[in-house]
C-alpha atoms as a PDB file:
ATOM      1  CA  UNK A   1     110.716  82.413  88.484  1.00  0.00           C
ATOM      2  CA  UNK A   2     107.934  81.384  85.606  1.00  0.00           C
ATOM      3  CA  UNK A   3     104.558  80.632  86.401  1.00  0.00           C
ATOM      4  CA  UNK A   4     105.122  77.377  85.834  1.00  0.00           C
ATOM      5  CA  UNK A   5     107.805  77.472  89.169  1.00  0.00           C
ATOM      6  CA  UNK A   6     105.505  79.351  90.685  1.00  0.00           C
ATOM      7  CA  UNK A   7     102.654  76.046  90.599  1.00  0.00           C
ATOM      8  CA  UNK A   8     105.248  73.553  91.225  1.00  0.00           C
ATOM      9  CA  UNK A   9     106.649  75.787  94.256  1.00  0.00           C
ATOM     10  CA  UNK A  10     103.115  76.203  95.816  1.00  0.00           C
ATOM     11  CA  UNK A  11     100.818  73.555  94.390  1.00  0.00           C
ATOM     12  CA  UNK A  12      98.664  76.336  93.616  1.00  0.00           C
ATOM     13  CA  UNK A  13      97.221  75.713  90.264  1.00  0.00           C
ATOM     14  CA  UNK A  14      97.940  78.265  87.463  1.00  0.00           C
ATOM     15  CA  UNK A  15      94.554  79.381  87.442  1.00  0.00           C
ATOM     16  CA  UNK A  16      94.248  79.283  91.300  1.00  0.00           C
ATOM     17  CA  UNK A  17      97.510  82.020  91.296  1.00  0.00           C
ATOM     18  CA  UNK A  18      96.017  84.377  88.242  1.00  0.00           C
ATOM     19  CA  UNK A  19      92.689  84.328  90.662  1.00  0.00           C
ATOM     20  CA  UNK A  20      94.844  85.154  93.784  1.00  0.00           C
ATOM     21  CA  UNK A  21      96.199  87.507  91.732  1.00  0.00           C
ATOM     22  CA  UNK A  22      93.383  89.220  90.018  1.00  0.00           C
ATOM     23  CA  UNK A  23      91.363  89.251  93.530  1.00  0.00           C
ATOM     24  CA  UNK A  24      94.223  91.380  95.151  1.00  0.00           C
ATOM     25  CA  UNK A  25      95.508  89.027  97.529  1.00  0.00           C
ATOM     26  CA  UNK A  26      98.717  88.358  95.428  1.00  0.00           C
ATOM     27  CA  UNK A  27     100.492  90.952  93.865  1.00  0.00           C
ATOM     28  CA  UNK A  28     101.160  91.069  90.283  1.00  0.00           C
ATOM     29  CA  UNK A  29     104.055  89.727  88.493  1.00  0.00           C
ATOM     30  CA  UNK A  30     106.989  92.436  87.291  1.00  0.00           C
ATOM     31  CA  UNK A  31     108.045  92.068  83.848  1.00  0.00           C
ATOM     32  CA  UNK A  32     106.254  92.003  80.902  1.00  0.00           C
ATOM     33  CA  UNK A  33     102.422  90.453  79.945  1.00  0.00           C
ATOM     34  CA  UNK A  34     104.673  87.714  78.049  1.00  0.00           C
ATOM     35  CA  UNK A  35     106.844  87.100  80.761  1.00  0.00           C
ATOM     36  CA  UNK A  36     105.550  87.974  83.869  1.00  0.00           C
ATOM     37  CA  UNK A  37     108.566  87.521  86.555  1.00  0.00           C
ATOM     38  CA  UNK A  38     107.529  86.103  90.127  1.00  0.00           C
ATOM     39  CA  UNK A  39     109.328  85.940  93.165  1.00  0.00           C
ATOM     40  CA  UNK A  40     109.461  85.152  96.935  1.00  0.00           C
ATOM     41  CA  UNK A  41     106.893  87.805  97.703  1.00  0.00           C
ATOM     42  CA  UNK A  42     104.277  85.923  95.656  1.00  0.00           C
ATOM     43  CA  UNK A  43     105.252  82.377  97.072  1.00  0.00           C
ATOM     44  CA  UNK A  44     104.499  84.008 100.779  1.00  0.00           C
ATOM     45  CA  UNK A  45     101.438  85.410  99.497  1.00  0.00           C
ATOM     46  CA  UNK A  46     100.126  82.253  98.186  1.00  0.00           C
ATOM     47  CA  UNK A  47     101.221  80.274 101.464  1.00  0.00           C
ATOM     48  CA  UNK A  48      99.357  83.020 103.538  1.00  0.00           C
ATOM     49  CA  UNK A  49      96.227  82.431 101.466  1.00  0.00           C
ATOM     50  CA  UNK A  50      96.766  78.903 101.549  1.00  0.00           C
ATOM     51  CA  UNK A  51      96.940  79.011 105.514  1.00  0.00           C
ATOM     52  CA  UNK A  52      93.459  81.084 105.895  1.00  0.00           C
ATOM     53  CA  UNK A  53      91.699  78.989 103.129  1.00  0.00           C
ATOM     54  CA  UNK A  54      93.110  75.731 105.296  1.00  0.00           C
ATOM     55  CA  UNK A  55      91.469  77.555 108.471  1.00  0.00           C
ATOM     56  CA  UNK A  56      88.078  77.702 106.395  1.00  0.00           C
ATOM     57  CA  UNK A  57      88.340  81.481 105.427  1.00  0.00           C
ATOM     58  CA  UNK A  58      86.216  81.817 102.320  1.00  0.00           C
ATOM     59  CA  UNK A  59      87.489  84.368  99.647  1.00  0.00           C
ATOM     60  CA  UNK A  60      84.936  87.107 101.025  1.00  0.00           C
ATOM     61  CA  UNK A  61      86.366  86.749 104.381  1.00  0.00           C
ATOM     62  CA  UNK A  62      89.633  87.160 103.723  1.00  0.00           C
ATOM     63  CA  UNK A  63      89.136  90.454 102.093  1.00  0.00           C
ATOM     64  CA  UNK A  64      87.562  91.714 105.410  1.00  0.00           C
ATOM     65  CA  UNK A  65      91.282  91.045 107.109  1.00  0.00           C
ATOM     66  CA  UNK A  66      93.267  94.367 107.426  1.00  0.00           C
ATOM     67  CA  UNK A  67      95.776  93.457 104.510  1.00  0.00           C
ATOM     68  CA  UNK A  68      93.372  92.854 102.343  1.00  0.00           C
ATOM     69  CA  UNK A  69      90.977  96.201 102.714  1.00  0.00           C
ATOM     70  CA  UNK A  70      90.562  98.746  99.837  1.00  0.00           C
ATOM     71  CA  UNK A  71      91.570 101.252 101.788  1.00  0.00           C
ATOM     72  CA  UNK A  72      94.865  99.977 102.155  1.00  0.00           C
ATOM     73  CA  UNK A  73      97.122  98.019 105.128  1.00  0.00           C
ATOM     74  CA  UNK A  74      96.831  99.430 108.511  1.00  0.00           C
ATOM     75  CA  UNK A  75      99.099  98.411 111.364  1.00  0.00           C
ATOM     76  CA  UNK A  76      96.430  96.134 112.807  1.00  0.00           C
ATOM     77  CA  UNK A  77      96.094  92.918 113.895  1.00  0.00           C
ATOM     78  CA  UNK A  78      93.329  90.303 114.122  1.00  0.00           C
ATOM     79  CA  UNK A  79      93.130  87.730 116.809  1.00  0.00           C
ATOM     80  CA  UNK A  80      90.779  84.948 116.447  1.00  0.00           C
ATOM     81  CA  UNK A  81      89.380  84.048 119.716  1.00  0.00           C
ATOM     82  CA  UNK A  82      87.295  81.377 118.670  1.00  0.00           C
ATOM     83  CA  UNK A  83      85.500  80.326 114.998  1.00  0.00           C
ATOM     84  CA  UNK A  84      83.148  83.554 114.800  1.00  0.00           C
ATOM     85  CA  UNK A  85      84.758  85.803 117.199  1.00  0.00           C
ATOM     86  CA  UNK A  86      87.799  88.056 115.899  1.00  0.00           C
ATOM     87  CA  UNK A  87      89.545  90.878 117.605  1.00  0.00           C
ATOM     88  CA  UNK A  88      90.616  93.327 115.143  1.00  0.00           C
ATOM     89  CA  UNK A  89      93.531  95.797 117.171  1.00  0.00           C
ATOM     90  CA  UNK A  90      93.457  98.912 115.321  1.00  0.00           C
ATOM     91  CA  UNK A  91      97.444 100.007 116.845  1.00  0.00           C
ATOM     92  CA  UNK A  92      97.258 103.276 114.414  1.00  0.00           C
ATOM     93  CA  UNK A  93      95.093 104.576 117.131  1.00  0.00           C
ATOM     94  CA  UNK A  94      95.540 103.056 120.483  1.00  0.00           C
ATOM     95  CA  UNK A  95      98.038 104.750 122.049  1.00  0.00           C
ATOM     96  CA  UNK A  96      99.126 103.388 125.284  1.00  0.00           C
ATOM     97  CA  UNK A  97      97.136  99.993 126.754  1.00  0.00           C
ATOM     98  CA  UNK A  98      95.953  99.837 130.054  1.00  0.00           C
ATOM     99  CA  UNK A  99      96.784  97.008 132.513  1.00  0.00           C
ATOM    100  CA  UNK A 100      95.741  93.636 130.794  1.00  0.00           C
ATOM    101  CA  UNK A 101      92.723  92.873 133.436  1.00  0.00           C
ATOM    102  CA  UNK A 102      91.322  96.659 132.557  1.00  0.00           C
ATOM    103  CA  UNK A 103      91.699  95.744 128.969  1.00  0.00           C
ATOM    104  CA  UNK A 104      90.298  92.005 129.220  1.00  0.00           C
ATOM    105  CA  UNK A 105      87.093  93.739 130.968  1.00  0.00           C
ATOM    106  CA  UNK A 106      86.426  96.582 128.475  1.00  0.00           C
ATOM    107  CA  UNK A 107      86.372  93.516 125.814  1.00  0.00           C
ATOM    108  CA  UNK A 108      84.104  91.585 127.730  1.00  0.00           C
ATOM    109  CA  UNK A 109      82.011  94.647 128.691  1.00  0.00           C
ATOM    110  CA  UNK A 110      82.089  95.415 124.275  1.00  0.00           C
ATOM    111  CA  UNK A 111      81.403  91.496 123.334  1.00  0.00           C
ATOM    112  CA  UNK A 112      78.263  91.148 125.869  1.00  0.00           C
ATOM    113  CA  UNK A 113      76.876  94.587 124.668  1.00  0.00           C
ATOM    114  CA  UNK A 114      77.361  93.831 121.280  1.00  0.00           C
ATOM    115  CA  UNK A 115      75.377  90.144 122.020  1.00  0.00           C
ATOM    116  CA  UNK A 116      72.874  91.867 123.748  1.00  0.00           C
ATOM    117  CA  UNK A 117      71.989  94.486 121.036  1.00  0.00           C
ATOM    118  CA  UNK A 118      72.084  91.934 118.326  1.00  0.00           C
ATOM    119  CA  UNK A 119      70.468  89.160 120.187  1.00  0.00           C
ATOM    120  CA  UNK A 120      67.517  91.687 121.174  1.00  0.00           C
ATOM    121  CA  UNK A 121      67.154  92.066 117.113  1.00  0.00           C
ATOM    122  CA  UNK A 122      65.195  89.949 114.317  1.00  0.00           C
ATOM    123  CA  UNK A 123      68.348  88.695 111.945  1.00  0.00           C
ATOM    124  CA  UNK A 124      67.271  91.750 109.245  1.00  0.00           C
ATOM    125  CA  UNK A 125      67.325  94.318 112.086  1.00  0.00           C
ATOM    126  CA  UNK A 126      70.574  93.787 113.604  1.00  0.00           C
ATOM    127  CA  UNK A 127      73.041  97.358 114.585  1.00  0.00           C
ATOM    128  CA  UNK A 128      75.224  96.307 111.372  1.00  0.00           C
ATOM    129  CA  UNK A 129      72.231  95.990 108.602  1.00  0.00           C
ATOM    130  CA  UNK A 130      70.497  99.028 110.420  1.00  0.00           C
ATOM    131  CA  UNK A 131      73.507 100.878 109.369  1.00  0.00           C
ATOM    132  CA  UNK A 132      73.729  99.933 105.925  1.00  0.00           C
ATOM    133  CA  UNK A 133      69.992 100.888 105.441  1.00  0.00           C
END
């Protein structure tokens, strides 16, 4: 399909897809520079984006999702709890869960440690920006 199919097909703007597609989070066209070629996989791609973007993912945000990372797709999964709180489930290394109410209070236990340790921090001193410094 043509570009032009492409916009009419997602009501992505033409501009809005060569973004999506310079940014990564669409991949590019096959054929040539003249006539790129697009297909199902970019329709999905733009749909997906469209989805997050309707959830009020910013661009910058979406790039932290697995798929998106620079060092490439994992098999891992991100569950959004509530706005602010996502559970990313790293399944490359797992291995084998434990009953569900062990599980639910080793999250718990991770979430209220990780509240504590930030909320006992000034904004520039929390355990992520200490890291980074």
């Amino acid at each position: 399909m043509t570009l032009d199919e492409l916009e009419t097909l997602t009501g992505e703007s033409k501009r809005g897809i060569r973004y999506l597609i310079g940014e990564g989070f669409v991949p590019r066209p096959a054929g040539t520079r003249a006539s790129p070629v697009y297909d199902t996989r970019h329709v999905e791609a733009i749909r997906r984006i469209q989805g997050l973007k309707a959830r009020g993912l910013k661009p910058a945000q979406i790039k932290m999702l697995p798929e998106y990372r620079e060092d490439g797709p994992r098999h891992l999964m991100m569950i959004e709890i509530r706005p602010g709180l996502l559970i990313e489930i790293d399944f490359d290394k797992l291995g084998d869960l434990p009953p569900t109410r062990q599980l639910g209070a080793e999250i718990a236990r991770a979430i209220n440690q990780a509240v504590a340790e930030t909320s006992a921090c000034s904004p520039q001193e929390t355990p992520d920006a200490k890291k980074s410094a």
